[in-house]
PDB file of N, CA and C in Angstrom:
ATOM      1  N   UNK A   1      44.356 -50.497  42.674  1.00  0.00           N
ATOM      2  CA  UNK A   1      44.542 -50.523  44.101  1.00  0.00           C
ATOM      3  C   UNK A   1      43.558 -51.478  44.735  1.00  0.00           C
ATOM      4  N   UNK A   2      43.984 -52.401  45.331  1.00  0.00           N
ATOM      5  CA  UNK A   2      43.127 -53.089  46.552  1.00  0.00           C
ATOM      6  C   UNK A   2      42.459 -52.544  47.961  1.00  0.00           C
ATOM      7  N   UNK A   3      41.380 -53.195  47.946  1.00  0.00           N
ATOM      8  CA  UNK A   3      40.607 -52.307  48.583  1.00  0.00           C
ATOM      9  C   UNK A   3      40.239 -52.229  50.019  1.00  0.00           C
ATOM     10  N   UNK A   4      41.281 -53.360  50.340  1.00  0.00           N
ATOM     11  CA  UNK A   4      42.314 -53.799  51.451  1.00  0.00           C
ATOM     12  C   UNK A   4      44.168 -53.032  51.929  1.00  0.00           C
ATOM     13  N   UNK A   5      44.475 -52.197  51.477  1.00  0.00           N
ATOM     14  CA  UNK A   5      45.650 -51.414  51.674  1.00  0.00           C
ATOM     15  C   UNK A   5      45.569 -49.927  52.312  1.00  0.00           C
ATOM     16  N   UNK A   6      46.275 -50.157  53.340  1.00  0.00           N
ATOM     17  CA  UNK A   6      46.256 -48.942  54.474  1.00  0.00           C
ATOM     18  C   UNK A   6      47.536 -48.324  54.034  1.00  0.00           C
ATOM     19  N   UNK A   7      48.056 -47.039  54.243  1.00  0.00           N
ATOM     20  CA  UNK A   7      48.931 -46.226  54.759  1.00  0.00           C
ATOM     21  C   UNK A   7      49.328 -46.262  56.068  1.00  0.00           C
ATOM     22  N   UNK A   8      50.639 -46.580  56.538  1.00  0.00           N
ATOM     23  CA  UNK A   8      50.687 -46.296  57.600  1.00  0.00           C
ATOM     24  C   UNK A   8      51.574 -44.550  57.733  1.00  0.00           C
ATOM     25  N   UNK A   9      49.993 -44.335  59.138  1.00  0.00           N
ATOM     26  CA  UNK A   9      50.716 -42.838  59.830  1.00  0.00           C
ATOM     27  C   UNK A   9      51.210 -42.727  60.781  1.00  0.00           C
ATOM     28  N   UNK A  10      51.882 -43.811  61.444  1.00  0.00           N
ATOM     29  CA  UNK A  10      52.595 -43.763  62.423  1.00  0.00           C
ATOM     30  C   UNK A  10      52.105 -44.337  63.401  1.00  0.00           C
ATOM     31  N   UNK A  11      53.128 -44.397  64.383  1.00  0.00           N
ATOM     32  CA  UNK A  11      52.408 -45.247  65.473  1.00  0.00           C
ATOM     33  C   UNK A  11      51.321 -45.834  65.499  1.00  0.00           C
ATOM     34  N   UNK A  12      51.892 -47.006  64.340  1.00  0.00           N
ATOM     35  CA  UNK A  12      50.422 -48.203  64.978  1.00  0.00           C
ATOM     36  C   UNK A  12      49.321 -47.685  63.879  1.00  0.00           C
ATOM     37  N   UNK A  13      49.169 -46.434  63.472  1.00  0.00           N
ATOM     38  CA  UNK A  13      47.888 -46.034  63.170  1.00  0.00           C
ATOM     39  C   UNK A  13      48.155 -46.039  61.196  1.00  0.00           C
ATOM     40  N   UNK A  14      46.727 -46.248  60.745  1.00  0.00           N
ATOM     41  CA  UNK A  14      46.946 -45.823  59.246  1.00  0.00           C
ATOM     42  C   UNK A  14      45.557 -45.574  58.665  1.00  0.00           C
ATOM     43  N   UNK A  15      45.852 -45.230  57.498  1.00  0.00           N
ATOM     44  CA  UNK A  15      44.129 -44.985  56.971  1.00  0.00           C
ATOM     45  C   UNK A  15      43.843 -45.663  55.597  1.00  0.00           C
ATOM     46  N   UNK A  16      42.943 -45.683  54.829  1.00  0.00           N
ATOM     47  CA  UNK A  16      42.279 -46.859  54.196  1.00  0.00           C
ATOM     48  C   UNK A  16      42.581 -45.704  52.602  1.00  0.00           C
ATOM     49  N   UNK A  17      44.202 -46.045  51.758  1.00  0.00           N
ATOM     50  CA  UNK A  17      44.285 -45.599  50.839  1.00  0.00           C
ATOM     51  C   UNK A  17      43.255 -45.096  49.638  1.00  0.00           C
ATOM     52  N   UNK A  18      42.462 -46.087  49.726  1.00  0.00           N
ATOM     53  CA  UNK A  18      40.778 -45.767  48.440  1.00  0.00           C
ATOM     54  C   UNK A  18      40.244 -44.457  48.680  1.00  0.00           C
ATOM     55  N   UNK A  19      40.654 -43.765  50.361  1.00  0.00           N
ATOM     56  CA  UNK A  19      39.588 -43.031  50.715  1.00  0.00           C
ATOM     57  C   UNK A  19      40.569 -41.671  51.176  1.00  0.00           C
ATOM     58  N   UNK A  20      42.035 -41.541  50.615  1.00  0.00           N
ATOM     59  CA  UNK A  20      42.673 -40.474  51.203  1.00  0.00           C
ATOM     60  C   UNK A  20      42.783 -39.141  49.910  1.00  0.00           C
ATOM     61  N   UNK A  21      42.330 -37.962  50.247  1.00  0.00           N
ATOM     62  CA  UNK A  21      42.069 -37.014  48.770  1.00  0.00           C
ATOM     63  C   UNK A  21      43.205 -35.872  48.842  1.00  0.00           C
ATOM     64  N   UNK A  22      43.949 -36.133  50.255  1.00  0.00           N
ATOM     65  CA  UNK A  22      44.614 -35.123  49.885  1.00  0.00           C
ATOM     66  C   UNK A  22      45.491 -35.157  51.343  1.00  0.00           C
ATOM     67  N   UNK A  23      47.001 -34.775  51.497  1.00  0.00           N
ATOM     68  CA  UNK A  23      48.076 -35.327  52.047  1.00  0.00           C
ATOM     69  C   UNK A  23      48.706 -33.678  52.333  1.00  0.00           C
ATOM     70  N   UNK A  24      48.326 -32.521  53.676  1.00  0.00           N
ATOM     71  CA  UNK A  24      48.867 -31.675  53.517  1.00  0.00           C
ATOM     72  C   UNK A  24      49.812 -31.507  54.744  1.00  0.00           C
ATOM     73  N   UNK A  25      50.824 -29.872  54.818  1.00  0.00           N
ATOM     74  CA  UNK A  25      51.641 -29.691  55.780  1.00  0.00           C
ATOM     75  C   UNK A  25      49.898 -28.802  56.594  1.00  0.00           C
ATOM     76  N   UNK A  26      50.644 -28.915  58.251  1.00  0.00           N
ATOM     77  CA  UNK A  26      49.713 -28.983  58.931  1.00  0.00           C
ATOM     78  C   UNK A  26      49.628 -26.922  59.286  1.00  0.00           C
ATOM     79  N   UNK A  27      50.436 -26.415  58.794  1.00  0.00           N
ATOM     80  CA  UNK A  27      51.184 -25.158  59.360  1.00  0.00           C
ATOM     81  C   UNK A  27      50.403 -23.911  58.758  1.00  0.00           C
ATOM     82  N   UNK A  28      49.923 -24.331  57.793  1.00  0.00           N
ATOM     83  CA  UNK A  28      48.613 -22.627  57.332  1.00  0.00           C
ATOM     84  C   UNK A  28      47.768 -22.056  57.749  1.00  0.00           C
ATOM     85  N   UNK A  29      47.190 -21.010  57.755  1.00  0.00           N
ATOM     86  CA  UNK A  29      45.540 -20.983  57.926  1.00  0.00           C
ATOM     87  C   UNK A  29      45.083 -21.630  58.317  1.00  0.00           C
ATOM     88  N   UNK A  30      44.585 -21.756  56.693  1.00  0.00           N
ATOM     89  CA  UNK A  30      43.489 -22.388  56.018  1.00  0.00           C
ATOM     90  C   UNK A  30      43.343 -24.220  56.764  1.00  0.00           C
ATOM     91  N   UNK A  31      44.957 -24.537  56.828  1.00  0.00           N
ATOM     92  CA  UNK A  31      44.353 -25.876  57.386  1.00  0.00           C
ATOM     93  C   UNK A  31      44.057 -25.967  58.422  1.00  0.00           C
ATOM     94  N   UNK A  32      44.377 -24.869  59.514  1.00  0.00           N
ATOM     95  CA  UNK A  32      44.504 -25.077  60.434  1.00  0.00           C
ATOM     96  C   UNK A  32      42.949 -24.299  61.512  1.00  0.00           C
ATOM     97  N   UNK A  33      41.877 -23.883  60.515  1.00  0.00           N
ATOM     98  CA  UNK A  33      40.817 -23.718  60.357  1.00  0.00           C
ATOM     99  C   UNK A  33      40.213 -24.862  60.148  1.00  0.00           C
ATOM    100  N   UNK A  34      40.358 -25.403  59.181  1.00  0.00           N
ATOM    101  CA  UNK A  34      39.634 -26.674  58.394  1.00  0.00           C
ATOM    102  C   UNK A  34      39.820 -27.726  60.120  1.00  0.00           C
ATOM    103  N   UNK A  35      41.085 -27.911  60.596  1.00  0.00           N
ATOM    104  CA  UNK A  35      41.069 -28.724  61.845  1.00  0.00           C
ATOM    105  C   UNK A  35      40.159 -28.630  63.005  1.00  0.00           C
ATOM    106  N   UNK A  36      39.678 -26.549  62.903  1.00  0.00           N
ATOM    107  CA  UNK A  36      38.826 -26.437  63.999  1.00  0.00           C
ATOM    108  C   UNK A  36      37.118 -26.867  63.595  1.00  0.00           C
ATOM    109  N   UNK A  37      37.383 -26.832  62.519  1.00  0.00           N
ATOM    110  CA  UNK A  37      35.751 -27.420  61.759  1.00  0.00           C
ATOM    111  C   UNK A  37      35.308 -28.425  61.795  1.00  0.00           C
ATOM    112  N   UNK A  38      35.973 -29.401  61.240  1.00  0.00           N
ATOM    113  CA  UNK A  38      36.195 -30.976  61.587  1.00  0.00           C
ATOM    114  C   UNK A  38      36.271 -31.540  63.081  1.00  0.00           C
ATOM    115  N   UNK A  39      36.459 -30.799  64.263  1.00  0.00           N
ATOM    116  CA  UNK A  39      36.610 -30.609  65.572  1.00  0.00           C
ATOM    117  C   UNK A  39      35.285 -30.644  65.950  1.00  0.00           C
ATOM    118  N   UNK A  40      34.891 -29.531  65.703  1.00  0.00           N
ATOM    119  CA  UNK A  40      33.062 -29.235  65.711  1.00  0.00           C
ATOM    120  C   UNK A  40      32.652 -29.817  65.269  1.00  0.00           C
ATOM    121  N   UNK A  41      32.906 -30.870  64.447  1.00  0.00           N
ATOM    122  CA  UNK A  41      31.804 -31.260  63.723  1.00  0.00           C
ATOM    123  C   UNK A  41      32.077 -33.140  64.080  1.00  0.00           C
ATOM    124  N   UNK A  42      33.067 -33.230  65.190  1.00  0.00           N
ATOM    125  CA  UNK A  42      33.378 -34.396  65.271  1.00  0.00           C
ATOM    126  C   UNK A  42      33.794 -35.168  64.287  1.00  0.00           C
ATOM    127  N   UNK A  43      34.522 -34.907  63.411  1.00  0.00           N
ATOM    128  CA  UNK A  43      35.149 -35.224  62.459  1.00  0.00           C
ATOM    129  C   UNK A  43      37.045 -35.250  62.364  1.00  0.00           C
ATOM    130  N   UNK A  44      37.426 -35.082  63.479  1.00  0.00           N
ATOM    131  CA  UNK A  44      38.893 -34.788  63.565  1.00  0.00           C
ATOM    132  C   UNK A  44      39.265 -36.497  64.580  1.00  0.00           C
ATOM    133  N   UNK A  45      40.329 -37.024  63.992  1.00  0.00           N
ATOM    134  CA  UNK A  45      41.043 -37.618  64.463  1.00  0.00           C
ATOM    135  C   UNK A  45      42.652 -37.460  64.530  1.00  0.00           C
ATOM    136  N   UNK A  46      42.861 -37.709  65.590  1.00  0.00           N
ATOM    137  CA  UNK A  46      44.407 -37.157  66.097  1.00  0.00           C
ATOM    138  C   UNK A  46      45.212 -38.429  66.245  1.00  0.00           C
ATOM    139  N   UNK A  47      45.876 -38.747  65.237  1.00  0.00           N
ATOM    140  CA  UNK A  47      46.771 -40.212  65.234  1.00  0.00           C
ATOM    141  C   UNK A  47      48.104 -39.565  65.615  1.00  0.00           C
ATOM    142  N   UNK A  48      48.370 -38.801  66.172  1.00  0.00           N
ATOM    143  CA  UNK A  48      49.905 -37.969  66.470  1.00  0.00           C
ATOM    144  C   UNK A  48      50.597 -38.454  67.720  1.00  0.00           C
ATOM    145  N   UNK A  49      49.908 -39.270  68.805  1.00  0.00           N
ATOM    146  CA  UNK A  49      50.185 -39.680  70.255  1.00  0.00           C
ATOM    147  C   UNK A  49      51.001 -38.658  70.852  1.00  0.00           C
ATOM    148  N   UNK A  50      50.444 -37.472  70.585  1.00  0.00           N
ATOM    149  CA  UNK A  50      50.972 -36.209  71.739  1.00  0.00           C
ATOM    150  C   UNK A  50      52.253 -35.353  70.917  1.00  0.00           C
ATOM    151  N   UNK A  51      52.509 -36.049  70.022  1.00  0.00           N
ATOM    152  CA  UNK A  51      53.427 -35.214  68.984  1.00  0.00           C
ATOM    153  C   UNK A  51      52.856 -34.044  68.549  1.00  0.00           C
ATOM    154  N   UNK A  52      53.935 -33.575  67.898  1.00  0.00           N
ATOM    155  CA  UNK A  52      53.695 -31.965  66.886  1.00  0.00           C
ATOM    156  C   UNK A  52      52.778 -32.618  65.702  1.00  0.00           C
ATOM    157  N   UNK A  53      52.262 -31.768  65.161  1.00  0.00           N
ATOM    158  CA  UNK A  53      51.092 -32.401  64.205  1.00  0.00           C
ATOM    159  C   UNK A  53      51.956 -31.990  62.731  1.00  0.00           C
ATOM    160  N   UNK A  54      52.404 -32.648  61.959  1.00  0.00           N
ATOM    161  CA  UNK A  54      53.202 -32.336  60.448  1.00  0.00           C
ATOM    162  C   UNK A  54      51.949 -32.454  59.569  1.00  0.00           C
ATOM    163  N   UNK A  55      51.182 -32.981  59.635  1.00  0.00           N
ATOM    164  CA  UNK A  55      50.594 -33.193  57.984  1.00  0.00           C
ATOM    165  C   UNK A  55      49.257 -33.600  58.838  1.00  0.00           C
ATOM    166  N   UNK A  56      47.961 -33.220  57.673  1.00  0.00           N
ATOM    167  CA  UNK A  56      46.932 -33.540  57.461  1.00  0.00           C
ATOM    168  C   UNK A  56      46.335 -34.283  56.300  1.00  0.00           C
ATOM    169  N   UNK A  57      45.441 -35.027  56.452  1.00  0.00           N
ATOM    170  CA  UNK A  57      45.364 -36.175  55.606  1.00  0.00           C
ATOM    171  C   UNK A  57      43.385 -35.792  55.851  1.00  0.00           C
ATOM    172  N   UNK A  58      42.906 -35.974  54.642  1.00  0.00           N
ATOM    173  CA  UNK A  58      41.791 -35.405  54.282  1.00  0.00           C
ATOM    174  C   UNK A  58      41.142 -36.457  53.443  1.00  0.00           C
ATOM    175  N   UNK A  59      39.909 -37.030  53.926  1.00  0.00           N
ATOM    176  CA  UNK A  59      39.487 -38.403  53.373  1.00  0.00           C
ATOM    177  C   UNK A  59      38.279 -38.148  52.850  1.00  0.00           C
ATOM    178  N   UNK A  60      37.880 -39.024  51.916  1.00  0.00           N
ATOM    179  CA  UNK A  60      36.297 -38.420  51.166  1.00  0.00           C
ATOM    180  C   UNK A  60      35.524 -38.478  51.857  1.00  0.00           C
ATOM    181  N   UNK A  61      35.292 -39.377  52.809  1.00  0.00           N
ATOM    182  CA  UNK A  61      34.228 -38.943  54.218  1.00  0.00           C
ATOM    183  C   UNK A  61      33.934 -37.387  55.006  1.00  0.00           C
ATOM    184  N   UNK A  62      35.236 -36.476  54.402  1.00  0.00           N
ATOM    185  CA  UNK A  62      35.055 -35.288  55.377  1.00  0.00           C
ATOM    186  C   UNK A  62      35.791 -35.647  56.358  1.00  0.00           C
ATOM    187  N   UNK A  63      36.665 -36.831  57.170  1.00  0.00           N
ATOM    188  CA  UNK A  63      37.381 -36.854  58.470  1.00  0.00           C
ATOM    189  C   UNK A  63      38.532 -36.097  57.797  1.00  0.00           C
ATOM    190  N   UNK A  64      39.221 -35.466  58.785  1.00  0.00           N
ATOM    191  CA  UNK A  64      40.647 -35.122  58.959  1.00  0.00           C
ATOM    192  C   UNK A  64      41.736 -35.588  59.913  1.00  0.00           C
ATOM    193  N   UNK A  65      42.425 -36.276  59.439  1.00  0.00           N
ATOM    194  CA  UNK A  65      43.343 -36.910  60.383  1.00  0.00           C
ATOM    195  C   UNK A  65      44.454 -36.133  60.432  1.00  0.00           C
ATOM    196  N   UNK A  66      44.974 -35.899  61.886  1.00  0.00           N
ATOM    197  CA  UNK A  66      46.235 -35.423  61.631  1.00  0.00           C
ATOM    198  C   UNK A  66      47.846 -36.999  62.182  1.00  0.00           C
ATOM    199  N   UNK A  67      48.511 -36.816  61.608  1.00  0.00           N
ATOM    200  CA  UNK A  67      49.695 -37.119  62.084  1.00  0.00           C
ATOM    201  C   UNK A  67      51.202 -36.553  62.106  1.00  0.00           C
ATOM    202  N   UNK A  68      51.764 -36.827  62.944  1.00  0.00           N
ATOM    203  CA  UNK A  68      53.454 -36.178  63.099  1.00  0.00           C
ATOM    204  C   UNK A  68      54.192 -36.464  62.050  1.00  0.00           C
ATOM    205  N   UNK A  69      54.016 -37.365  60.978  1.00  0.00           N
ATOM    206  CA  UNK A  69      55.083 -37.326  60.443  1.00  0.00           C
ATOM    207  C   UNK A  69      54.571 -36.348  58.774  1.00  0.00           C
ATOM    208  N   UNK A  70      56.069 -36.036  58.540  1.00  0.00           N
ATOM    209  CA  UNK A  70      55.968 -35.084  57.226  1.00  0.00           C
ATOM    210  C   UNK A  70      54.891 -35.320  55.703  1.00  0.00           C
ATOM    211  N   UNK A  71      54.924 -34.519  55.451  1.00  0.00           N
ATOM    212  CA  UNK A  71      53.707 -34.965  54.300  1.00  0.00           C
ATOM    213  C   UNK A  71      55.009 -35.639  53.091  1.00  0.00           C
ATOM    214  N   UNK A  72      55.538 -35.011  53.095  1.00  0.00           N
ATOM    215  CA  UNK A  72      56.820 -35.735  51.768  1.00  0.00           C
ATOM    216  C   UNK A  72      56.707 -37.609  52.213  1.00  0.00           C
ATOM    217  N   UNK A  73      56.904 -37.728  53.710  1.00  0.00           N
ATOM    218  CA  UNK A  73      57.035 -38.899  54.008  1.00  0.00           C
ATOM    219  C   UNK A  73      56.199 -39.699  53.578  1.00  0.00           C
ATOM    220  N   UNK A  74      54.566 -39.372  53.909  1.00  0.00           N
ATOM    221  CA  UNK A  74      53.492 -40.168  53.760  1.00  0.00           C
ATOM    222  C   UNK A  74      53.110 -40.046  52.637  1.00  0.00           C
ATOM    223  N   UNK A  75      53.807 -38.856  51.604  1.00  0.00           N
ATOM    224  CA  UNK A  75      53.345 -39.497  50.237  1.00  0.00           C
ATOM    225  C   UNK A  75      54.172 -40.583  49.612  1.00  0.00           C
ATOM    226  N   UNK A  76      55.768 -39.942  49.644  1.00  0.00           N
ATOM    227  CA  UNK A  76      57.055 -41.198  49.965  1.00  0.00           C
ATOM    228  C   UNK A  76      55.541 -42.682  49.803  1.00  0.00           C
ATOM    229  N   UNK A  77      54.945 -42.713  51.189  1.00  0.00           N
ATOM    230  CA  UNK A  77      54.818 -43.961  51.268  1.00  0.00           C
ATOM    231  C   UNK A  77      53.884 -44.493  50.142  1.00  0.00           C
ATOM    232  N   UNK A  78      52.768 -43.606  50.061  1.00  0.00           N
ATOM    233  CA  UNK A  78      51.730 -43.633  49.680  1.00  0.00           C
ATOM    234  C   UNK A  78      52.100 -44.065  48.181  1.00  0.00           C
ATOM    235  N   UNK A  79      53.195 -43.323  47.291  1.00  0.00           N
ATOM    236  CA  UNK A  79      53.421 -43.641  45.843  1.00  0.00           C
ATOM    237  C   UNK A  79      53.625 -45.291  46.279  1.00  0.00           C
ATOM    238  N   UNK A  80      54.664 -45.540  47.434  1.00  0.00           N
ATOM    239  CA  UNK A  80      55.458 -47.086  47.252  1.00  0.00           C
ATOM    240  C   UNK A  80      54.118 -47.870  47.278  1.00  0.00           C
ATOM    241  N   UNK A  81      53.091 -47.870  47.833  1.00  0.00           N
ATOM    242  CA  UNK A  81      51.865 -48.627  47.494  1.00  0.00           C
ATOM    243  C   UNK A  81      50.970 -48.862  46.528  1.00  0.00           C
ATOM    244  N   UNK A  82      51.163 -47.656  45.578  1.00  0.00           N
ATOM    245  CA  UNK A  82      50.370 -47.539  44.647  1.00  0.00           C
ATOM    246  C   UNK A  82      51.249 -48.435  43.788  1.00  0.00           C
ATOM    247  N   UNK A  83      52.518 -48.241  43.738  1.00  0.00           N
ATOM    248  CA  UNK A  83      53.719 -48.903  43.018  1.00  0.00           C
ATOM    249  C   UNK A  83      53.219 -50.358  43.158  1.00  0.00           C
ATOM    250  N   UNK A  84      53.174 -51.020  44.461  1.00  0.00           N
ATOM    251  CA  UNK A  84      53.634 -52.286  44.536  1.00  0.00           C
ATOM    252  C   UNK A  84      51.643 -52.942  43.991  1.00  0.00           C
ATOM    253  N   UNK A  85      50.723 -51.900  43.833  1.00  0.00           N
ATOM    254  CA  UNK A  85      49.428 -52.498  43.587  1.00  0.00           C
ATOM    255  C   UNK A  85      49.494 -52.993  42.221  1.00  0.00           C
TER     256      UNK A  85
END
């Protein structure tokens, strides 16, 4: 993988593939704890532009990003990149 290749999460927005550990649905608990932590701790970014939040995306930094679209989707994407590296 190059160390130059983003994911895109939608609108406009994406994150830096080297650094994404984990691609979830946004709807549990547990994640939805983990969102209020990352909140507190200034660690939450909201790439959703006012949408429903589908998936969380969890980077080795500790940020949590959320975006609207489905986690199937953004892995969908995520394999086609690894593919084309």
């Amino acid at each position: 993988m190059s160390s130059g290749t983003f994911l895109n999460i939608g609108f406009d927005n994406a994150v830096a593939i080297d650094h994404v550990v984990a691609i979830v649905a946004a709807d549990s608990a547990p994640i939805k704890r983990l969102r209020e932590v990352a909140s507190r701790q200034h660690k939450l970014i909201d790439a959703t532009n006012g949408r429903k939040t589908r998936s969380v995306i969890m980077t080795q930094s500790d940020h949590v990003v959320l975006s609207s679209l489905q986690p199937e989707t953004l892995g969908q994407r995520l394999q086609e990149l690894k593919k084309s590296d």
